[in-house]
C-alpha atoms as a PDB file:
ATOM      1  CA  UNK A   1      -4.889  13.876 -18.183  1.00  0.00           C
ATOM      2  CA  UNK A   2      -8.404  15.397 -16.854  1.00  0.00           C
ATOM      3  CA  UNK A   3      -9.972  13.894 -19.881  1.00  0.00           C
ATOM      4  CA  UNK A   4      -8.505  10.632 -19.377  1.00  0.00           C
ATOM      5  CA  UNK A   5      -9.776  10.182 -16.094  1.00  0.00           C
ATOM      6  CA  UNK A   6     -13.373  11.487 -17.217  1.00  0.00           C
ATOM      7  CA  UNK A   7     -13.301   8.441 -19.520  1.00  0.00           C
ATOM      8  CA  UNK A   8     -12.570   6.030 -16.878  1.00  0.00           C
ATOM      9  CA  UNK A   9     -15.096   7.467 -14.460  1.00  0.00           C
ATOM     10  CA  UNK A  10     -18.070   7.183 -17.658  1.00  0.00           C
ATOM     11  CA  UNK A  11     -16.803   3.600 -18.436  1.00  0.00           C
ATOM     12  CA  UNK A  12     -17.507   3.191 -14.549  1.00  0.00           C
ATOM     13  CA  UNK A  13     -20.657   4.076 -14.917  1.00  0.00           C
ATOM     14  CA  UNK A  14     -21.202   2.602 -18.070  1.00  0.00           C
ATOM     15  CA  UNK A  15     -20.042  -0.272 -16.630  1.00  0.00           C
ATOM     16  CA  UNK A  16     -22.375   0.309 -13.414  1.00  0.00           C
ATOM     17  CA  UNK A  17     -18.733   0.269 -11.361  1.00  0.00           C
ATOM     18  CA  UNK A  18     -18.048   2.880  -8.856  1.00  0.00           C
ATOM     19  CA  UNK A  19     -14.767   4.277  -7.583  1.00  0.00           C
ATOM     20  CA  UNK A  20     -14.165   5.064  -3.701  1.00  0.00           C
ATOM     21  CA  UNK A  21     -12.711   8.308  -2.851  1.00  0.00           C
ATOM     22  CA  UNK A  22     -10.453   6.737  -0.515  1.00  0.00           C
ATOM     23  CA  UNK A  23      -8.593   4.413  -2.797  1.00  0.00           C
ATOM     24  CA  UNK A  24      -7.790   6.760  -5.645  1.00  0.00           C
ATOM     25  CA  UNK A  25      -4.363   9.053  -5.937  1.00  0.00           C
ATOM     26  CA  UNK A  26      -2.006   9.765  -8.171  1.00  0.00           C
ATOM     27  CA  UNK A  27       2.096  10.595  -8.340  1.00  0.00           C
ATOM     28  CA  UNK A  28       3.788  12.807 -10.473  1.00  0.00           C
ATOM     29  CA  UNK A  29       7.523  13.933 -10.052  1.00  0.00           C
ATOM     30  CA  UNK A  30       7.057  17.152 -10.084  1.00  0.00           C
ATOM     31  CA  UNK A  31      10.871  18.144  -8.895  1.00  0.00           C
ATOM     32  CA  UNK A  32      10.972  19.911 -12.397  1.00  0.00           C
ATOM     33  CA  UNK A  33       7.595  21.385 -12.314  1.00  0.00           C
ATOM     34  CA  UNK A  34       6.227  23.960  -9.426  1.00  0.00           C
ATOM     35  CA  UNK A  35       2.867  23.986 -11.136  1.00  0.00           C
ATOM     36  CA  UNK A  36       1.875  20.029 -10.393  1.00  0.00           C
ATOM     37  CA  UNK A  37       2.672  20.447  -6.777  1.00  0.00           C
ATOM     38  CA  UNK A  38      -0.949  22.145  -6.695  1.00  0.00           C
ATOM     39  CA  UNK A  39      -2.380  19.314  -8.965  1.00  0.00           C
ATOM     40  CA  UNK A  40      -5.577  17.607  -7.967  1.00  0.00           C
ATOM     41  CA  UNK A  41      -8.583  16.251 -10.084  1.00  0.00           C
ATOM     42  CA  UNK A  42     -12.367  16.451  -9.304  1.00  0.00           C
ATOM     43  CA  UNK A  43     -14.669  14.538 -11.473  1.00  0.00           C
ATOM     44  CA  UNK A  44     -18.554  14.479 -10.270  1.00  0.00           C
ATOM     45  CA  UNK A  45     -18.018  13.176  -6.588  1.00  0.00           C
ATOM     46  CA  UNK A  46     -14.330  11.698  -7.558  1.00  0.00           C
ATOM     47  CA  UNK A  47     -11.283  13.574  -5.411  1.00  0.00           C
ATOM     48  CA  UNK A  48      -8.224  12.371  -7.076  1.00  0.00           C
ATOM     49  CA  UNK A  49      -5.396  13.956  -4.580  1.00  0.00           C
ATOM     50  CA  UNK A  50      -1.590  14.704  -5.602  1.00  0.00           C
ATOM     51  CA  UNK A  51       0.110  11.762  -2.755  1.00  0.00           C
ATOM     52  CA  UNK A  52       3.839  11.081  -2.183  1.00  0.00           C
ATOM     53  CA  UNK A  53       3.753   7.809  -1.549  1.00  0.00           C
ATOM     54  CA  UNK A  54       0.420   5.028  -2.149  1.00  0.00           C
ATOM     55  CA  UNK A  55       0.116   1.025  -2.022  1.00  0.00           C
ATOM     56  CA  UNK A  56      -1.224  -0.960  -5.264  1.00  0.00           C
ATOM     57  CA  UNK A  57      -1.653  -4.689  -4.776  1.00  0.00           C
ATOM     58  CA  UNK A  58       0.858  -4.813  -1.532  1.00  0.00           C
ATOM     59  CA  UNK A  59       3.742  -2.437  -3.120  1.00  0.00           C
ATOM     60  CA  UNK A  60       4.281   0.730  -1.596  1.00  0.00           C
ATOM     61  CA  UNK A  61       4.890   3.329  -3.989  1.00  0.00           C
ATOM     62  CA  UNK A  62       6.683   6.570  -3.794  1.00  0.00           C
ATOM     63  CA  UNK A  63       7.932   9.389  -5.989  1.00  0.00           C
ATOM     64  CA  UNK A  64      11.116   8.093  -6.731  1.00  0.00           C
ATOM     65  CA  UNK A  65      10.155   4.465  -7.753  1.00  0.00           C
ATOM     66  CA  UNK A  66      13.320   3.260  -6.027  1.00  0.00           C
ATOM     67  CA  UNK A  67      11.420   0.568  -3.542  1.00  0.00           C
ATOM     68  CA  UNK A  68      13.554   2.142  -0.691  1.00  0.00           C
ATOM     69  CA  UNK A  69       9.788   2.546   1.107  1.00  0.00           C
ATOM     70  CA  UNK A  70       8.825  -0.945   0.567  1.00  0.00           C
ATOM     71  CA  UNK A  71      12.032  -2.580   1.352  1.00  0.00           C
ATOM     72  CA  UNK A  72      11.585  -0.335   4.785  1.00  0.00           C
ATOM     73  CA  UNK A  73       7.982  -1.306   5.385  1.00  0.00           C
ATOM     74  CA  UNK A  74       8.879  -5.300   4.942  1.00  0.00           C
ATOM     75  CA  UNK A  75      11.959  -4.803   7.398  1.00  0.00           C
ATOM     76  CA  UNK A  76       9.837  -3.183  10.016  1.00  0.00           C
ATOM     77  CA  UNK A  77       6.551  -5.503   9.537  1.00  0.00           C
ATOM     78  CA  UNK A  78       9.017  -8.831   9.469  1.00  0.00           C
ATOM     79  CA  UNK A  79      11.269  -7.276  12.453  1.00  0.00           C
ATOM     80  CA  UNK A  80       7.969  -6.835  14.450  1.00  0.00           C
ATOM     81  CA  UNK A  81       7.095 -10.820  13.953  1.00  0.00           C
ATOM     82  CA  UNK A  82      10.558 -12.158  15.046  1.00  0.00           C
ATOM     83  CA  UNK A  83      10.509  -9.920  18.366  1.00  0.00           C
ATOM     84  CA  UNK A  84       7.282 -11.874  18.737  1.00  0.00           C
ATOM     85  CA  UNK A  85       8.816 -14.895  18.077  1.00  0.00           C
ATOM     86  CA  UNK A  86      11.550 -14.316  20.363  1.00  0.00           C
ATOM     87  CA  UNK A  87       9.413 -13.747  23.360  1.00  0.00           C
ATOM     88  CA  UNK A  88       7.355 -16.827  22.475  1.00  0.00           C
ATOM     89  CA  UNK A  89      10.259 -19.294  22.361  1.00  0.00           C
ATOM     90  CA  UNK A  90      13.627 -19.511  24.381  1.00  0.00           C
ATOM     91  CA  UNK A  91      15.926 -22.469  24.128  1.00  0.00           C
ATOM     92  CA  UNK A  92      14.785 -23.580  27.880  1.00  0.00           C
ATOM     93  CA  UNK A  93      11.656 -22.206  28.147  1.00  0.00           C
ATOM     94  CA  UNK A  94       8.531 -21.236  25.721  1.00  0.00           C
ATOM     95  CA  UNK A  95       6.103 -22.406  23.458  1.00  0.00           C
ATOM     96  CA  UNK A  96       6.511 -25.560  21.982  1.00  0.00           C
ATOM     97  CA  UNK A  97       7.730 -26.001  18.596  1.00  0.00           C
ATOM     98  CA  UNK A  98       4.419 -26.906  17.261  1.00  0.00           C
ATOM     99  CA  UNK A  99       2.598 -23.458  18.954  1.00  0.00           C
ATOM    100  CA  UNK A 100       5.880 -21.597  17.102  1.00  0.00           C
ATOM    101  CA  UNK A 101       4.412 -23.744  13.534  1.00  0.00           C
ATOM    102  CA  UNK A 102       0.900 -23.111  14.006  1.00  0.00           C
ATOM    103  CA  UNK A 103       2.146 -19.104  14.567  1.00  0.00           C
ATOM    104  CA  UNK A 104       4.034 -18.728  11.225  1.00  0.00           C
ATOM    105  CA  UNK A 105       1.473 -20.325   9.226  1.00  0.00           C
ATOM    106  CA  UNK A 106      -1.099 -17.840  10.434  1.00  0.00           C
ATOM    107  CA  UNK A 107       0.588 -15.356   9.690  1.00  0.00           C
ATOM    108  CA  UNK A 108       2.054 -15.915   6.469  1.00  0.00           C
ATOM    109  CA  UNK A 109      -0.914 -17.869   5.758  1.00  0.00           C
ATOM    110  CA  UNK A 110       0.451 -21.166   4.759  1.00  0.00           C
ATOM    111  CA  UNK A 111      -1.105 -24.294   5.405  1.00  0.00           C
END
């Protein structure tokens, strides 16, 4: 696996491309295997550490690939914007509906 990763940091550089320390990990299940637990890979100034859990392109990530930690991170991030939108808007009293509009679109960013 070291070599592989050696190739990708000399195509980098090849390719005049660096990677950032801080956006580089890797999972492994290592429930079968004591020896990966200690697993991490230096190449020149690249840290790759052994993570539970990481975020590619928006989709959190864990060990057991079972999107329970997604699923959990949409519920709280979605539960935290209709608590907002609860204390903006009552059926007396509020912001009007078009303040409520203008609040979803920015932050869902929909026109």
């Amino acid at each position: 696996m070291k070599i592989s990763v050696i190739e990708a940091v000399n195509w980098a550089k090849l390719n005049k491309m660096v990677f950032s320390n801080k956006n580089v990990a890797m999972i492994f299940d290592a429930s079968k295997r004591n020896d990966l637990q200690r697993l991490e890979i230096d190449v020149d100034s690249l840290h790759i550490p052994l993570v539970n859990h990481t975020r590619y392109l928006g989709l959190s990530i864990d060990l057991k690939l079972n999107m329970k930690l997604h699923i959990n991170n949409i519920l709280r991030e979605t539960s935290n914007i209709i608590n907002i939108m609860k204390c903006l808007a009552g059926k007396n009293w509020g912001a009007d509906r078009s303040i409520l509009k203008i609040f979803i679109q920015l932050q869902y960013g929909q026109k």
